[in-house]
Protein backbone atom coordinates (compact mmCIF):
# COMPACT_ATOMS: atom_id res chain seq x y z
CA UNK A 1 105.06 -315.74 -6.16
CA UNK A 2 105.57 -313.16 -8.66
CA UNK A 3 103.15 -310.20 -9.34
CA UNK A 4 102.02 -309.99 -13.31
CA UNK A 5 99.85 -307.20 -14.11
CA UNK A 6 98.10 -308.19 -17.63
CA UNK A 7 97.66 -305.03 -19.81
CA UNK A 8 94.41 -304.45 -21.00
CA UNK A 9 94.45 -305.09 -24.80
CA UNK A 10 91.78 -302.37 -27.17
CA UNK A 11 90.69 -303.29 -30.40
CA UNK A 12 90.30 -300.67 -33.33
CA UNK A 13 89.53 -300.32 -37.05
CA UNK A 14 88.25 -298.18 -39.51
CA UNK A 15 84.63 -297.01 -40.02
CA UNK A 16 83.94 -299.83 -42.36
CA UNK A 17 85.48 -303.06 -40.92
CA UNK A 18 88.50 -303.26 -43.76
CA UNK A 19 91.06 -302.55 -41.46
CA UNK A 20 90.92 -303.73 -37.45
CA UNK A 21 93.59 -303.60 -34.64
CA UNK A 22 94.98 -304.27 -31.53
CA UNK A 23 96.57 -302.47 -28.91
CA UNK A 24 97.98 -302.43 -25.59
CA UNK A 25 96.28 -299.58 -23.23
CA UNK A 26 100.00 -298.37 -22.62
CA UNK A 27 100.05 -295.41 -23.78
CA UNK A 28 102.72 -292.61 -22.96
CA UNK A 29 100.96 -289.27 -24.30
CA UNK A 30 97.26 -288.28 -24.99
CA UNK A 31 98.06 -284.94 -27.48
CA UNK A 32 95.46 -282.77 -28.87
CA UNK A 33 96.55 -280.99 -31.76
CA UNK A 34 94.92 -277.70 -33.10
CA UNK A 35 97.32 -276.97 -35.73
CA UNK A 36 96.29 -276.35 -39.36
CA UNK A 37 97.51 -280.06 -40.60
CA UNK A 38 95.44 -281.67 -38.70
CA UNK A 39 92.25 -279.51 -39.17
CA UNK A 40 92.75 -280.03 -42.80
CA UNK A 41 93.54 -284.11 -42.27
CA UNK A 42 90.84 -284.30 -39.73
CA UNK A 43 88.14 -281.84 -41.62
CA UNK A 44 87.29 -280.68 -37.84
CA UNK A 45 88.89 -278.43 -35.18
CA UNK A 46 91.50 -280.96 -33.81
CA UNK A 47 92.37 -284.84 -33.74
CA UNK A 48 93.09 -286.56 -30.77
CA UNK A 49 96.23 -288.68 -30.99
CA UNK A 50 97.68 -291.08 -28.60
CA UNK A 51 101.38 -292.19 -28.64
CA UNK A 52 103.31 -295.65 -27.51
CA UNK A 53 105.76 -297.81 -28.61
CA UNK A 54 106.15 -298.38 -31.90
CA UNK A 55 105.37 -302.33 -31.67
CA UNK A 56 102.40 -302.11 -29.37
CA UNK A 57 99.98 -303.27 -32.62
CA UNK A 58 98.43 -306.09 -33.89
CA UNK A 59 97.11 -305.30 -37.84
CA UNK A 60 94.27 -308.19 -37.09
CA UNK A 61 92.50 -307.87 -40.87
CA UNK A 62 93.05 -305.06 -43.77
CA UNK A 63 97.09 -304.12 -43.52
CA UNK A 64 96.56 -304.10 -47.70
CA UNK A 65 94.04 -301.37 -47.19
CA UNK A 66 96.36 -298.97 -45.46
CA UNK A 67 97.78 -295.86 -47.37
CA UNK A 68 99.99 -293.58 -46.11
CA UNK A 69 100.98 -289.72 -46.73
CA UNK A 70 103.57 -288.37 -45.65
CA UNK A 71 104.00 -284.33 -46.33
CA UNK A 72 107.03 -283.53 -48.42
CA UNK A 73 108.46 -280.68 -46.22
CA UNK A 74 107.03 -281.10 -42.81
CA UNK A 75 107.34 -283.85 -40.34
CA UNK A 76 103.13 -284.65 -40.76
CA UNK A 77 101.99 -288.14 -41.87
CA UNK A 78 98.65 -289.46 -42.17
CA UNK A 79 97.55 -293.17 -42.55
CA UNK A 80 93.84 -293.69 -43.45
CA UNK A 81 92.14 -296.85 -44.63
CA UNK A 82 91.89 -296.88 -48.72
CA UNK A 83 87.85 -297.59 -48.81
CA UNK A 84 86.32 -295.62 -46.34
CA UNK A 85 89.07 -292.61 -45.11
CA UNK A 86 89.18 -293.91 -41.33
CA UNK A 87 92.40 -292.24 -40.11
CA UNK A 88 94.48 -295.23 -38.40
CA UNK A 89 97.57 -295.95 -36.44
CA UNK A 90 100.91 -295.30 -38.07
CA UNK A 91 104.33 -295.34 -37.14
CA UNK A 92 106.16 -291.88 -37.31
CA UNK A 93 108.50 -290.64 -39.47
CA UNK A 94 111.35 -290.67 -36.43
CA UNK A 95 110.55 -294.46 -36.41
CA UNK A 96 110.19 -293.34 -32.70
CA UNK A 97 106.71 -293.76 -31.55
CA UNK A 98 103.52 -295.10 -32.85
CA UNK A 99 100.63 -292.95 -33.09
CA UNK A 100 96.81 -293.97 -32.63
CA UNK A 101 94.16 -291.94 -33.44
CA UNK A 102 91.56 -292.20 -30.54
CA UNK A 103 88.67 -292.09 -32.99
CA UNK A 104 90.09 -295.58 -34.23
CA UNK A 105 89.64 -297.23 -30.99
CA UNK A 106 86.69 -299.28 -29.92
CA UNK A 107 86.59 -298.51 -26.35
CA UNK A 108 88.07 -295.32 -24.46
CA UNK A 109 91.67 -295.63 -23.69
CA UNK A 110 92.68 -295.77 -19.67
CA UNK A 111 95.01 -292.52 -20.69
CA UNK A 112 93.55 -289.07 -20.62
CA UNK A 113 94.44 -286.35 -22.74
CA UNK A 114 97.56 -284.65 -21.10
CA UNK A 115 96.86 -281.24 -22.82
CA UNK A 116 96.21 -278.89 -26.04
CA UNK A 117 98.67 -278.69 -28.63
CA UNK A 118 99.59 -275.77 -31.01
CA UNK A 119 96.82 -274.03 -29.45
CA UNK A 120 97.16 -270.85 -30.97
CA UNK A 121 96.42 -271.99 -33.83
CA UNK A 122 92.80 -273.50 -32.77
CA UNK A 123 89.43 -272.85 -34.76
CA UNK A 124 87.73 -269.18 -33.17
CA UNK A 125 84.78 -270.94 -32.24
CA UNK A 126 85.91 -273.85 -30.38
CA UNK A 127 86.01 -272.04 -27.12
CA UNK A 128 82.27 -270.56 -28.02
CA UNK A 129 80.96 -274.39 -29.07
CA UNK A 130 81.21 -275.66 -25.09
CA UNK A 131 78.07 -273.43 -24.54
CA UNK A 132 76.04 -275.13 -27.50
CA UNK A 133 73.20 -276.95 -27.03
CA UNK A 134 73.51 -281.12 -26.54
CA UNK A 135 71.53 -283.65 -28.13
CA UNK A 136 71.88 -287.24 -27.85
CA UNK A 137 71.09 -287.75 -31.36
CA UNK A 138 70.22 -285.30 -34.53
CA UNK A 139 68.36 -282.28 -33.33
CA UNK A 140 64.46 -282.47 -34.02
């Protein structure tokens, strides 16, 4: 009798339901990239992007709402959904992997992040922010 494993498949979309998706959890490489295109594309300190195979999606609803930018001069592309911003899953511009935001995912991927990208280039106080207070919600 033969041994299947069944990957586990994760959904995704975009903040407002437009745009949804579905994955394989196979993914090869968990980055986390500090450098200054993705602080601007992200608005934050980092984004958290998981690679894989470039036909491990399912668009399930809201392929039409998908735009894409790709930067003239640098190998940096961003796909977001057209109403509401969500950054989504994209194929890169080497047509050699596809990249998933983590943020788009609904559940946590089995894959942990395998390290810090472009590093020196991180925001001053994201070393000093591990010591900040926690809430679980807005602070009174």
């Amino acid at each position: 009798m033969e041994n299947v494993t069944k990957t586990r498949r994760i959904k995704g979309g975009c903040l407002c339901g437009a745009v949804t998706f579905e994955a394989n959890d196979d993914f090869t490489a968990f980055h986390l990239c500090h450098c200054k295109q993705c602080q601007k594309i992200s608005g934050s300190s980092n984004v958290a992007n998981l690679f894989t195979s470039i036909d491990n999606i399912t668009w399930l609803s809201g392929e039409d709402y998908l735009k894409r930018y790709d930067h003239p001069t640098k190998q940096f592309t961003s796909v977001f959904c057209s109403q509401c911003g969500s950054g989504l899953p994209f194929v890169s511009q080497s047509g050699k992997a596809l990249i998933v935001p983590a943020g788009s995912l609904d559940e946590q991927p089995s894959k942990k992040p395998d390290d810090n990208i472009f590093w020196h280039e991180r925001m001053s106080w994201l070393e000093e922010s591990r010591g900040a207070k926690t809430f679980d919600g807005f602070p009174e």
